[in-house]
C-alpha atoms as a PDB file:
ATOM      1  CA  UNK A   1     115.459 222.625 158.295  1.00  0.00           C
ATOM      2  CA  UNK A   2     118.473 220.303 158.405  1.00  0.00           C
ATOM      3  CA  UNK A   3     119.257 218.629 161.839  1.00  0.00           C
ATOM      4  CA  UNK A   4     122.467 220.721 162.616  1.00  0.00           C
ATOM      5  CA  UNK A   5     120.949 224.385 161.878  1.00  0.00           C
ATOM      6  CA  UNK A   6     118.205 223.235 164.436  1.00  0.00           C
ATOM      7  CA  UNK A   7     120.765 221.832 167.027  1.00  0.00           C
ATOM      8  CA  UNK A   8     122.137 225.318 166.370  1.00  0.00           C
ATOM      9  CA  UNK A   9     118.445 226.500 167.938  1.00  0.00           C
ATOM     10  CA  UNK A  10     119.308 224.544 171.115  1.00  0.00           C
ATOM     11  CA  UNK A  11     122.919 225.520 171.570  1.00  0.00           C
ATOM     12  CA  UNK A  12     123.173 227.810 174.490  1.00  0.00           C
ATOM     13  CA  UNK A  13     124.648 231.482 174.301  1.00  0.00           C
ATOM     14  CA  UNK A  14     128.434 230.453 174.134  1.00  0.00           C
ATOM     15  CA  UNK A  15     129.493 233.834 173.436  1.00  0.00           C
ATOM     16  CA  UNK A  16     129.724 235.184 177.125  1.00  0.00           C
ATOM     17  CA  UNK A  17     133.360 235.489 178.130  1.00  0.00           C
ATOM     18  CA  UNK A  18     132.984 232.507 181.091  1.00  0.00           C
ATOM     19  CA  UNK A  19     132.496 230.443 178.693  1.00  0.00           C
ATOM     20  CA  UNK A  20     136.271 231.256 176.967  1.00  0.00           C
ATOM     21  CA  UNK A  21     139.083 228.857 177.180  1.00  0.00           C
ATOM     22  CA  UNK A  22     140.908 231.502 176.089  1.00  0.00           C
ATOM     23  CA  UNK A  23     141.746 232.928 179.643  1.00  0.00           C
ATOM     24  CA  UNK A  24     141.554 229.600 180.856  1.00  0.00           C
ATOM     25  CA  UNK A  25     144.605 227.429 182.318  1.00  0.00           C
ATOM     26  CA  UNK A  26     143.483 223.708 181.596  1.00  0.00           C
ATOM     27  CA  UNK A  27     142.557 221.579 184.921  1.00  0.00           C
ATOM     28  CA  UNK A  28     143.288 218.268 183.593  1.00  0.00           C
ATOM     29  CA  UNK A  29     145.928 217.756 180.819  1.00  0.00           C
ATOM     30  CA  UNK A  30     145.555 214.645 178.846  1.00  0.00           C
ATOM     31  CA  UNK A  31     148.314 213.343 176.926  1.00  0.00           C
ATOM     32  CA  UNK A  32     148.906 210.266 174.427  1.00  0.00           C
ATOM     33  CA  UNK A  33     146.386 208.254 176.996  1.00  0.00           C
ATOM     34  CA  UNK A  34     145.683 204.734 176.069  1.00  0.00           C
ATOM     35  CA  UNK A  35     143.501 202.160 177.792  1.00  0.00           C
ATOM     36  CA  UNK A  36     143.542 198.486 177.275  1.00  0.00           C
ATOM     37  CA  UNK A  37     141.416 195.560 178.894  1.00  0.00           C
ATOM     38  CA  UNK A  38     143.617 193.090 178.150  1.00  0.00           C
ATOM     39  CA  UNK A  39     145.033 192.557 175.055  1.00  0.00           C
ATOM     40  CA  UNK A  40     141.823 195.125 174.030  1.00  0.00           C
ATOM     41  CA  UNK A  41     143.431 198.337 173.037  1.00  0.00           C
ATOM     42  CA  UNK A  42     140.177 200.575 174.013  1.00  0.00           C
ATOM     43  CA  UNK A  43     141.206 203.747 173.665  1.00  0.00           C
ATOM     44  CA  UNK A  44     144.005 205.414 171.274  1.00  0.00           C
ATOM     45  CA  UNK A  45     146.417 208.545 171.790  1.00  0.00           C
ATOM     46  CA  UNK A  46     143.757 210.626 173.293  1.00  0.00           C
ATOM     47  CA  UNK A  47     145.189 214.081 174.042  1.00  0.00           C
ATOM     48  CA  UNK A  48     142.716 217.234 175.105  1.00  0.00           C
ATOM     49  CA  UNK A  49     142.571 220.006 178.290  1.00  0.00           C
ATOM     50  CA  UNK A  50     139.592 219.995 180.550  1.00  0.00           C
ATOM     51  CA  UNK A  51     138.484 223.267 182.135  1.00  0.00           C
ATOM     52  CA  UNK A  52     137.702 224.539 185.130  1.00  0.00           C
ATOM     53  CA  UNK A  53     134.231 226.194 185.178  1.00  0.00           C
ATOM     54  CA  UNK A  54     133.088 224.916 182.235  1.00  0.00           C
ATOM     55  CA  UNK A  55     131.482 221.763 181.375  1.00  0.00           C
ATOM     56  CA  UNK A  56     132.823 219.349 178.907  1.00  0.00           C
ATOM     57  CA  UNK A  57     130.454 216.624 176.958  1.00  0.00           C
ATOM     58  CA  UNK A  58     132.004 213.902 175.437  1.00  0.00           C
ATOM     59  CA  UNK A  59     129.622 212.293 172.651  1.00  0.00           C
ATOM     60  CA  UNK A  60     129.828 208.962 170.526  1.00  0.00           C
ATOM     61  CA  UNK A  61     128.825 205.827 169.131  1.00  0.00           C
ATOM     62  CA  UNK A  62     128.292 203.209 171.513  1.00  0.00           C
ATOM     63  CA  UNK A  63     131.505 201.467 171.926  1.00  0.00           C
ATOM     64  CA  UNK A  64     134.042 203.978 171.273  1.00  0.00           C
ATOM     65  CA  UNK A  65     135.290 204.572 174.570  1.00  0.00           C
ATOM     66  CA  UNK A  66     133.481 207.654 176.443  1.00  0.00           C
ATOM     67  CA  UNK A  67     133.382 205.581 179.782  1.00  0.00           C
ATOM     68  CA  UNK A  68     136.345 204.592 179.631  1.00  0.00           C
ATOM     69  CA  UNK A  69     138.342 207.322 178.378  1.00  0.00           C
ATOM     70  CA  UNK A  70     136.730 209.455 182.211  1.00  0.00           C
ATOM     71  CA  UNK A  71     137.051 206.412 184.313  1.00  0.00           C
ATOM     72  CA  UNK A  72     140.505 206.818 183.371  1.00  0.00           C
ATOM     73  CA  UNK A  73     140.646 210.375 184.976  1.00  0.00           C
ATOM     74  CA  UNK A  74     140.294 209.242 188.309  1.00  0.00           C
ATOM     75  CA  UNK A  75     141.925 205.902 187.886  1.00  0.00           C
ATOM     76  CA  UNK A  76     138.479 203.992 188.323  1.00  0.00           C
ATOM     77  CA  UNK A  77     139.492 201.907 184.963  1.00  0.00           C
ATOM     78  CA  UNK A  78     142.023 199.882 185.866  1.00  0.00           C
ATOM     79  CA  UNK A  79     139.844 198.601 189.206  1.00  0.00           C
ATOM     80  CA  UNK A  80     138.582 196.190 186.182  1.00  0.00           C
ATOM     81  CA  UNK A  81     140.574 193.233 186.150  1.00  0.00           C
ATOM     82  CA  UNK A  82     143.400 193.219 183.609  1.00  0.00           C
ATOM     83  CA  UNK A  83     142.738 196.745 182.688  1.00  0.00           C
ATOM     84  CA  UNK A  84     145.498 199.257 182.340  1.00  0.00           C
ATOM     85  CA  UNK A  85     145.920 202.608 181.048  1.00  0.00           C
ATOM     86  CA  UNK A  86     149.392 204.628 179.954  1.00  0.00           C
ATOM     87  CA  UNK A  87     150.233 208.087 178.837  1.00  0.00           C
ATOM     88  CA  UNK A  88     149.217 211.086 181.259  1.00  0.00           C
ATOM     89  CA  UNK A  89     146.982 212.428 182.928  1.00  0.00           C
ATOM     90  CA  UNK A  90     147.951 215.982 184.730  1.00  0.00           C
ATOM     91  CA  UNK A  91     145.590 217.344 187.073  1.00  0.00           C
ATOM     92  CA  UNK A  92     147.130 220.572 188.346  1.00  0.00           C
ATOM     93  CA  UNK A  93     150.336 219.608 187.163  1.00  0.00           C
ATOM     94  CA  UNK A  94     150.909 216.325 188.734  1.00  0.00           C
ATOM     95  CA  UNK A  95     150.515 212.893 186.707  1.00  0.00           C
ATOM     96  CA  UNK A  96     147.991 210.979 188.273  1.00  0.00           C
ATOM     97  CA  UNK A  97     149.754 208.145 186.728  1.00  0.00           C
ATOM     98  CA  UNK A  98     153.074 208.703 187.853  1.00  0.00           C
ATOM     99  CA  UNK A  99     154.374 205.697 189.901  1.00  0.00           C
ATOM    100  CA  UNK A 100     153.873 207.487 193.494  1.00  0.00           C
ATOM    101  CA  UNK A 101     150.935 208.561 192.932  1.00  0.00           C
ATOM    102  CA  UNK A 102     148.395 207.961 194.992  1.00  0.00           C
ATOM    103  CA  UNK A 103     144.548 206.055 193.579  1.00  0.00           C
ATOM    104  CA  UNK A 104     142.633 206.919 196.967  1.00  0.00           C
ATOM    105  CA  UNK A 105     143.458 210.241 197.038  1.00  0.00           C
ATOM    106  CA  UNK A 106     143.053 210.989 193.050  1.00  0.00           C
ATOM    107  CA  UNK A 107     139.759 209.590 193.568  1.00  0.00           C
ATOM    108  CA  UNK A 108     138.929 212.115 196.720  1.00  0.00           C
ATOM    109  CA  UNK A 109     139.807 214.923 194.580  1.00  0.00           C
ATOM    110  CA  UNK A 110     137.736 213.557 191.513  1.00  0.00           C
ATOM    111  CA  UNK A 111     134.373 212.854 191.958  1.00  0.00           C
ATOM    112  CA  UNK A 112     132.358 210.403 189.644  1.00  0.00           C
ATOM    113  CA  UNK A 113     128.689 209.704 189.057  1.00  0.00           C
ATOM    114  CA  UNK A 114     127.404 206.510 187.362  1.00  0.00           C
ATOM    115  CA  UNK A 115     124.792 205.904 185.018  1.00  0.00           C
ATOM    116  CA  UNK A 116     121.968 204.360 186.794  1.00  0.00           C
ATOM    117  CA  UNK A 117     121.259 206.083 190.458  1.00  0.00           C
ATOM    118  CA  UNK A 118     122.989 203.690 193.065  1.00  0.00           C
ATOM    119  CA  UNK A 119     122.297 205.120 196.272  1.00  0.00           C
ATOM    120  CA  UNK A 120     123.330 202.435 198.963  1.00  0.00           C
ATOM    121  CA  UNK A 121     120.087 200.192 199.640  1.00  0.00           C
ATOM    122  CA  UNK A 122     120.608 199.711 203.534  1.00  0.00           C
ATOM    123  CA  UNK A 123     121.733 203.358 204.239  1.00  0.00           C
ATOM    124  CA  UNK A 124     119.052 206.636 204.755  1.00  0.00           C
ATOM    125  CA  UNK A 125     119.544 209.540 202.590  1.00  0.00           C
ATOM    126  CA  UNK A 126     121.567 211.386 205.801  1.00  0.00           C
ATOM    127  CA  UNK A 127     124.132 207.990 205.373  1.00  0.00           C
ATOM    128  CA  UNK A 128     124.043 208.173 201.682  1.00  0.00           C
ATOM    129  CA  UNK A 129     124.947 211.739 201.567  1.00  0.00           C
ATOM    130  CA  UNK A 130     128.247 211.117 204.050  1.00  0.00           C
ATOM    131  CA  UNK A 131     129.363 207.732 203.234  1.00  0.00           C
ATOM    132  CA  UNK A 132     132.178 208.555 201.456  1.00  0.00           C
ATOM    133  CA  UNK A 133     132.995 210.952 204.139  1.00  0.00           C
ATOM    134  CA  UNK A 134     133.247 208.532 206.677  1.00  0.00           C
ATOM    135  CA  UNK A 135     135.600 206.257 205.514  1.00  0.00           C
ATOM    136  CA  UNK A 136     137.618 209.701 205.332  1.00  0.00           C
ATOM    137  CA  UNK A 137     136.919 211.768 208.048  1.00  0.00           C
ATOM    138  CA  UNK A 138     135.180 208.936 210.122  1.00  0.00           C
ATOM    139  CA  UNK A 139     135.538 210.551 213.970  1.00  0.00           C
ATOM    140  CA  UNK A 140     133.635 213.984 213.544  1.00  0.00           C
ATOM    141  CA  UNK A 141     131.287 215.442 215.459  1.00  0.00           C
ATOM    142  CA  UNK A 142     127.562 214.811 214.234  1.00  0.00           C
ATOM    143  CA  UNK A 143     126.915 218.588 213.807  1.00  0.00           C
ATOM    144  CA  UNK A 144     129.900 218.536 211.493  1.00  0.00           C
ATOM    145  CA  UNK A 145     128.007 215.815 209.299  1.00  0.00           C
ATOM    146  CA  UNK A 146     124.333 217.471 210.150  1.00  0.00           C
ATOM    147  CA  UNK A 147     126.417 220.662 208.110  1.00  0.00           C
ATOM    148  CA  UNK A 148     127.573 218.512 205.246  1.00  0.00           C
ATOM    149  CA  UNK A 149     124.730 216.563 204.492  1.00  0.00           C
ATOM    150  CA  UNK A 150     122.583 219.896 204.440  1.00  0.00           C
ATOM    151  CA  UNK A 151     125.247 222.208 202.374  1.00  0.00           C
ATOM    152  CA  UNK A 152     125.632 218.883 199.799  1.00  0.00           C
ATOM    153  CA  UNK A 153     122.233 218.995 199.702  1.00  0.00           C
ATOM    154  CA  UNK A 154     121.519 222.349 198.586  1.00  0.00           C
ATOM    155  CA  UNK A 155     124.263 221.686 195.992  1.00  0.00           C
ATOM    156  CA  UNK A 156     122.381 219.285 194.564  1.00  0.00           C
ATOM    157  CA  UNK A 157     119.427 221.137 194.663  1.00  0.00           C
ATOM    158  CA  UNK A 158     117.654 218.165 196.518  1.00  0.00           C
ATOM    159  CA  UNK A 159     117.131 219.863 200.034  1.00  0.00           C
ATOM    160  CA  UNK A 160     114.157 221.541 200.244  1.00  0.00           C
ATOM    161  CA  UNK A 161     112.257 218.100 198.638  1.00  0.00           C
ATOM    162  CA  UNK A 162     114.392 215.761 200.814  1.00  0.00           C
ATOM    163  CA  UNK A 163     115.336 217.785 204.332  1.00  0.00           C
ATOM    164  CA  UNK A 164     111.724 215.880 205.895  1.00  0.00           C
ATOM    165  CA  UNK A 165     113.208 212.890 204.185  1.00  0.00           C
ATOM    166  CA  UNK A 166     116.431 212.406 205.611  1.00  0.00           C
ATOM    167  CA  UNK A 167     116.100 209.514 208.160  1.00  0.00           C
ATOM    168  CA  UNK A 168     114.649 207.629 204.826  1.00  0.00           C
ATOM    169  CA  UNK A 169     115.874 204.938 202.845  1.00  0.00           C
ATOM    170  CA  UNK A 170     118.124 206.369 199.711  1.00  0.00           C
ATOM    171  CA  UNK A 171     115.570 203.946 197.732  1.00  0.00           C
ATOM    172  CA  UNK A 172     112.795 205.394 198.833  1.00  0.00           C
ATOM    173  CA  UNK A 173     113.163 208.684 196.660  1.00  0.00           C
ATOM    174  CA  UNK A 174     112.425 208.808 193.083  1.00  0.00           C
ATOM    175  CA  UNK A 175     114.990 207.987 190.099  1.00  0.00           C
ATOM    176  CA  UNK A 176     115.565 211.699 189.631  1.00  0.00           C
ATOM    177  CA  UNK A 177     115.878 212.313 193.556  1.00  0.00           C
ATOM    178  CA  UNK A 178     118.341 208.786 193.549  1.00  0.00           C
ATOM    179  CA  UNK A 179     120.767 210.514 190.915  1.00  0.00           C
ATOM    180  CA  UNK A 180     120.792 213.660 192.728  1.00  0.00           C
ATOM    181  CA  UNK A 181     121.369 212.101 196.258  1.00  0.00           C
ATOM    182  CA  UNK A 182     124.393 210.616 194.430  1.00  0.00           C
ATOM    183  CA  UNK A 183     125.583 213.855 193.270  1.00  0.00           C
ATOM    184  CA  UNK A 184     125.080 215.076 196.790  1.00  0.00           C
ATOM    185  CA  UNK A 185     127.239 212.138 197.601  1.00  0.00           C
ATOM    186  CA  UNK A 186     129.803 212.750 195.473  1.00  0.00           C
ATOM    187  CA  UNK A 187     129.582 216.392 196.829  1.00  0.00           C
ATOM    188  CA  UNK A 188     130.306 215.717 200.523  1.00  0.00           C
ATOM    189  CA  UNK A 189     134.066 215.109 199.634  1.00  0.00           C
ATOM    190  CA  UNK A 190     134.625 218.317 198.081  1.00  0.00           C
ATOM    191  CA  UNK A 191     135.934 216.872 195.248  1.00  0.00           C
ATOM    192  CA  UNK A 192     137.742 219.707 192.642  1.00  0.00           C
ATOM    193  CA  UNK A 193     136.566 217.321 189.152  1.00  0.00           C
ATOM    194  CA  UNK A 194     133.117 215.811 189.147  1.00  0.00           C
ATOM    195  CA  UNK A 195     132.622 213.091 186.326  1.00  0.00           C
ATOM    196  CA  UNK A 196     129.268 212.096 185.004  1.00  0.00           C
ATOM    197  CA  UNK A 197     128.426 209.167 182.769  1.00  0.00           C
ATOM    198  CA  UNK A 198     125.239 209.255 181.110  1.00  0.00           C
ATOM    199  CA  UNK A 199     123.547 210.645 184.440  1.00  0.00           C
ATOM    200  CA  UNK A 200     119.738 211.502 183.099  1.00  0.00           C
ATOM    201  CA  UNK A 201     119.829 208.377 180.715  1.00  0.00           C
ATOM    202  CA  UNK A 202     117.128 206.576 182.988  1.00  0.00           C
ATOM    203  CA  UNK A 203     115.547 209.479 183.908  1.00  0.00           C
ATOM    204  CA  UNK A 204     112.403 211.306 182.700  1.00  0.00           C
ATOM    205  CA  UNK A 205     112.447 214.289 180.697  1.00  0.00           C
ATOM    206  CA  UNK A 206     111.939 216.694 183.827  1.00  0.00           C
ATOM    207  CA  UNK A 207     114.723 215.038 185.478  1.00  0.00           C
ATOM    208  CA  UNK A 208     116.845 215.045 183.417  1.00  0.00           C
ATOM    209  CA  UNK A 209     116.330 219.299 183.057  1.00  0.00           C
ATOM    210  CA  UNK A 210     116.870 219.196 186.631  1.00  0.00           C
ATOM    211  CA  UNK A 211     119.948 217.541 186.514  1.00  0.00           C
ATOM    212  CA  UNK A 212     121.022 219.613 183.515  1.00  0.00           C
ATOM    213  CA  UNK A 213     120.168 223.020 185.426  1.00  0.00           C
ATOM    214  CA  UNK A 214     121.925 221.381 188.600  1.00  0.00           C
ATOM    215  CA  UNK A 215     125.050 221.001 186.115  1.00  0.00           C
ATOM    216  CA  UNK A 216     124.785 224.514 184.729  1.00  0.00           C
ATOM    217  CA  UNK A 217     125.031 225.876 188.717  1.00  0.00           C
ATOM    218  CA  UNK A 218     127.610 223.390 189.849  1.00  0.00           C
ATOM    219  CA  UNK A 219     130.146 224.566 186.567  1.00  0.00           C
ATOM    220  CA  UNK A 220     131.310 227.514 188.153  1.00  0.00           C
ATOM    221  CA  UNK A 221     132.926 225.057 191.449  1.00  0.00           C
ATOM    222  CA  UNK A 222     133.728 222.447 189.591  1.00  0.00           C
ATOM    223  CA  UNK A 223     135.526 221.145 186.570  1.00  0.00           C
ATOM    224  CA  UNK A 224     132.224 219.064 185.073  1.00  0.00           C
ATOM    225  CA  UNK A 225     132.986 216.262 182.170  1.00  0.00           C
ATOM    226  CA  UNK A 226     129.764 214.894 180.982  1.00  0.00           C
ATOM    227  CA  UNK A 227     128.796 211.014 178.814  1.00  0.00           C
ATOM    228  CA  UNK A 228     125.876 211.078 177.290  1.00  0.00           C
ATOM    229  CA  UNK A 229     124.741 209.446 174.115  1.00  0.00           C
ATOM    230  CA  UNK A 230     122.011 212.201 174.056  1.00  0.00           C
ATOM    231  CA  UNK A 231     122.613 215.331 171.650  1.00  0.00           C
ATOM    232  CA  UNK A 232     120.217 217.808 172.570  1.00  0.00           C
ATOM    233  CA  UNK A 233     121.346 217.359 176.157  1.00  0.00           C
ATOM    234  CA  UNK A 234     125.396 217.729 175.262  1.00  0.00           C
ATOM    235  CA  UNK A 235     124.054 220.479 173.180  1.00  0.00           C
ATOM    236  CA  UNK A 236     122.010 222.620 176.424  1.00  0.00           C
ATOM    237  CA  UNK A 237     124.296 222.089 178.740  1.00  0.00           C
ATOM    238  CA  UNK A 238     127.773 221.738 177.815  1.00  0.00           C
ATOM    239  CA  UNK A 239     130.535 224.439 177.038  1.00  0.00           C
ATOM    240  CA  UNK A 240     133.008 221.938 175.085  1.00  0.00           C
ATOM    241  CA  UNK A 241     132.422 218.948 172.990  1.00  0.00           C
ATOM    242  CA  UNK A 242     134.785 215.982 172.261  1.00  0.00           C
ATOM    243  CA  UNK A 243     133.310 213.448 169.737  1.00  0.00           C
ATOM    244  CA  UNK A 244     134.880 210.147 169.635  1.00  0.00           C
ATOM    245  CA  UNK A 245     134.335 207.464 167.742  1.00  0.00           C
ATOM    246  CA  UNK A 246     136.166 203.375 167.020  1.00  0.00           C
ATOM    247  CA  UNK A 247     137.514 202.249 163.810  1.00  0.00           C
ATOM    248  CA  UNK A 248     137.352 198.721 162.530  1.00  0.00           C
ATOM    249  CA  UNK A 249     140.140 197.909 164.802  1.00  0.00           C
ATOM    250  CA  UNK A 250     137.766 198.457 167.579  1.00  0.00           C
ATOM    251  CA  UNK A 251     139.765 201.199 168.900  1.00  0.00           C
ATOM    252  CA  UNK A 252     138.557 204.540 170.649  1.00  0.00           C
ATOM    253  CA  UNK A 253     139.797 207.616 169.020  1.00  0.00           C
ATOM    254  CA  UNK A 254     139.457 211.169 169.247  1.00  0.00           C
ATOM    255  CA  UNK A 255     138.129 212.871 166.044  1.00  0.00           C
ATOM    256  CA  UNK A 256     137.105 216.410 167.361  1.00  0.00           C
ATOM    257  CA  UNK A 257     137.377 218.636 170.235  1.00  0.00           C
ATOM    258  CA  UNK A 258     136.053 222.082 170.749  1.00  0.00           C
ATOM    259  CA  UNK A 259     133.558 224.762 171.657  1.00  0.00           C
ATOM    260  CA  UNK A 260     129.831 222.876 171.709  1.00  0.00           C
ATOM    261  CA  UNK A 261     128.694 225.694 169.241  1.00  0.00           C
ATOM    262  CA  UNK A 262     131.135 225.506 167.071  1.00  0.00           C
ATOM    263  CA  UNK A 263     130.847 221.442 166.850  1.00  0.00           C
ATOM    264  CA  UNK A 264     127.411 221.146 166.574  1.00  0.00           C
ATOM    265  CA  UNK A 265     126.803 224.261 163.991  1.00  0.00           C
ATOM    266  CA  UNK A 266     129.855 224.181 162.021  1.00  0.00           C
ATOM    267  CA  UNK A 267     132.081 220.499 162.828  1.00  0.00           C
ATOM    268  CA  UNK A 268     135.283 220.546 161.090  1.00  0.00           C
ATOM    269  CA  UNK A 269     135.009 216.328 160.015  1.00  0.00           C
ATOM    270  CA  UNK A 270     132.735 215.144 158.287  1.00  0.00           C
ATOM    271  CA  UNK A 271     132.372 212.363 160.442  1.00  0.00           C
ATOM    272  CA  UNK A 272     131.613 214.948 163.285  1.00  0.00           C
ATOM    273  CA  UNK A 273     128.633 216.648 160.868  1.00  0.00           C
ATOM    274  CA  UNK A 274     127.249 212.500 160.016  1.00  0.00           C
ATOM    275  CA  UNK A 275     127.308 211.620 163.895  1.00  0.00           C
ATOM    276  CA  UNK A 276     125.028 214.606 164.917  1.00  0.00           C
ATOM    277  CA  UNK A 277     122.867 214.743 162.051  1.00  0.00           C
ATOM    278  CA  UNK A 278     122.077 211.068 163.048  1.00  0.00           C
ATOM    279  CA  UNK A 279     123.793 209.504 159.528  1.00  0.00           C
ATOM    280  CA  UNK A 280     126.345 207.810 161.819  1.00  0.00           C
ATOM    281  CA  UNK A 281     126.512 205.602 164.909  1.00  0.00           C
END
């Protein structure tokens, strides 16, 4: 049995009519978006719609831009030094780019989630889970945070392990616990967009499910865009695949973007077919 017909065995049911674009009016609208560190041109021309209630993977060699290309949603990428992006990025119908635009409050409204768990080492779980709400909101009444630790929490599906917990370190909890405390985290802002890059890729097998089947109950909230280098995950839990990949030029590009079962069972490019078979990258 060839690679892609058993991906095709680990492709969820895609055929249910949330799962549609159809019906769907994008969330994010990306248009002719570059990114350059430097003089590095990183990523070339990219234009594709994110959805609400879905979740979107984006898969690829190392090096051809996935981190980039979301750290550039919320405007995280040009916090690097000499980094810059241009083109669009329309979020509702407003350019996060445009030149009133706000960076603070883009990144409110857009949530992000790193690879490796980074809970804050001097702060408890209870601090972890409210940080970002404090530099916010910071003069609320404790049983206002008490209600949004506990509610982000049971969004993360960490409560019940951690609610005996709280008045721990973040540290203290295991890798799968960290990542979910910082999905929690990332929670407590009510953000409309939550971005994840490569969030199980230090985790166990059984975490990483559990983060998986945390994304699968978050989609319906959220507009979810997932890294991950690893296939069988993009291929559970995703709705939408984009597969990039870098030329010689060392430049980012978009080669395919569509439903996850119709990229992993029947890609259009051949380069598409190669990457998920394991023949490329």
């Amino acid at each position: 049995m060839s690679l892609i017909k058993s991906m095709a065995d680990i492709v969820r049911s895609h055929s249910e009519t949330e799962n549609s674009v159809s019906s769907r009016e994008p969330k994010i609208q990306i248009r002719n978006l570059n990114a350059f560190y430097g003089k590095q041109h990183a990523i070339e021309d990219i234009n594709m719609d994110l959805y609400p209630g879905l979740i979107t993977a984006i898969i690829g060699p190392s090096g051809c831009g996935k981190s980039t290309m979301i750290r550039c949603i919320n405007r995280m990428h040009e916090v690097i030094k000499g980094a810059y992006a241009t083109g669009e990025v329309i979020v509702d119908g407003e350019n996060i780019y445009a030149p009133d635009a706000d960076p603070v409050r883009i990144r409110r409204r857009i949530g992000m989630v790193f690879q490796k768990p980074n809970p804050f080492p001097t702060k408890t779980v209870y601090e972890n889970v409210i940080a970002g709400l404090r530099l916010n909101l910071p003069k609320q009444k404790k049983s206002y945070y008490d209600e949004v630790v506990e509610r982000s929490l049971m969004a993360a599906a960490l409560w019940d392990e951690v609610k005996d917990k709280l008045n721990a370190p973040g540290t203290a909890l295991s890798g799968g616990q960290q990542q979910r405390l910082c999905i929690a985290r990332a929670l407590a802002i009510e953000p409309e967009i939550l971005l994840l890059d490569e969030p199980a890729s230090a985790l166990d097998p059984t975490a990483t499910l559990k983060i998986e089947d945390l994304l699968f109950s978050l989609k319906e909230q959220y507009t979810i865009v997932l890294v991950t280098h690893n296939m069988q995950q993009a291929a559970r839990a995703s709705n939408m695949t984009a597969f990039f990949i870098a030329g010689e030029d060392h430049k980012g590009r978009l080669v395919e973007y569509g439903e996850t079962k119709e990229i992993f069972i029947n890609p259009k490019d051949k380069r598409t077919e190669d990457y998920i078979s394991g023949r490329l990258g």
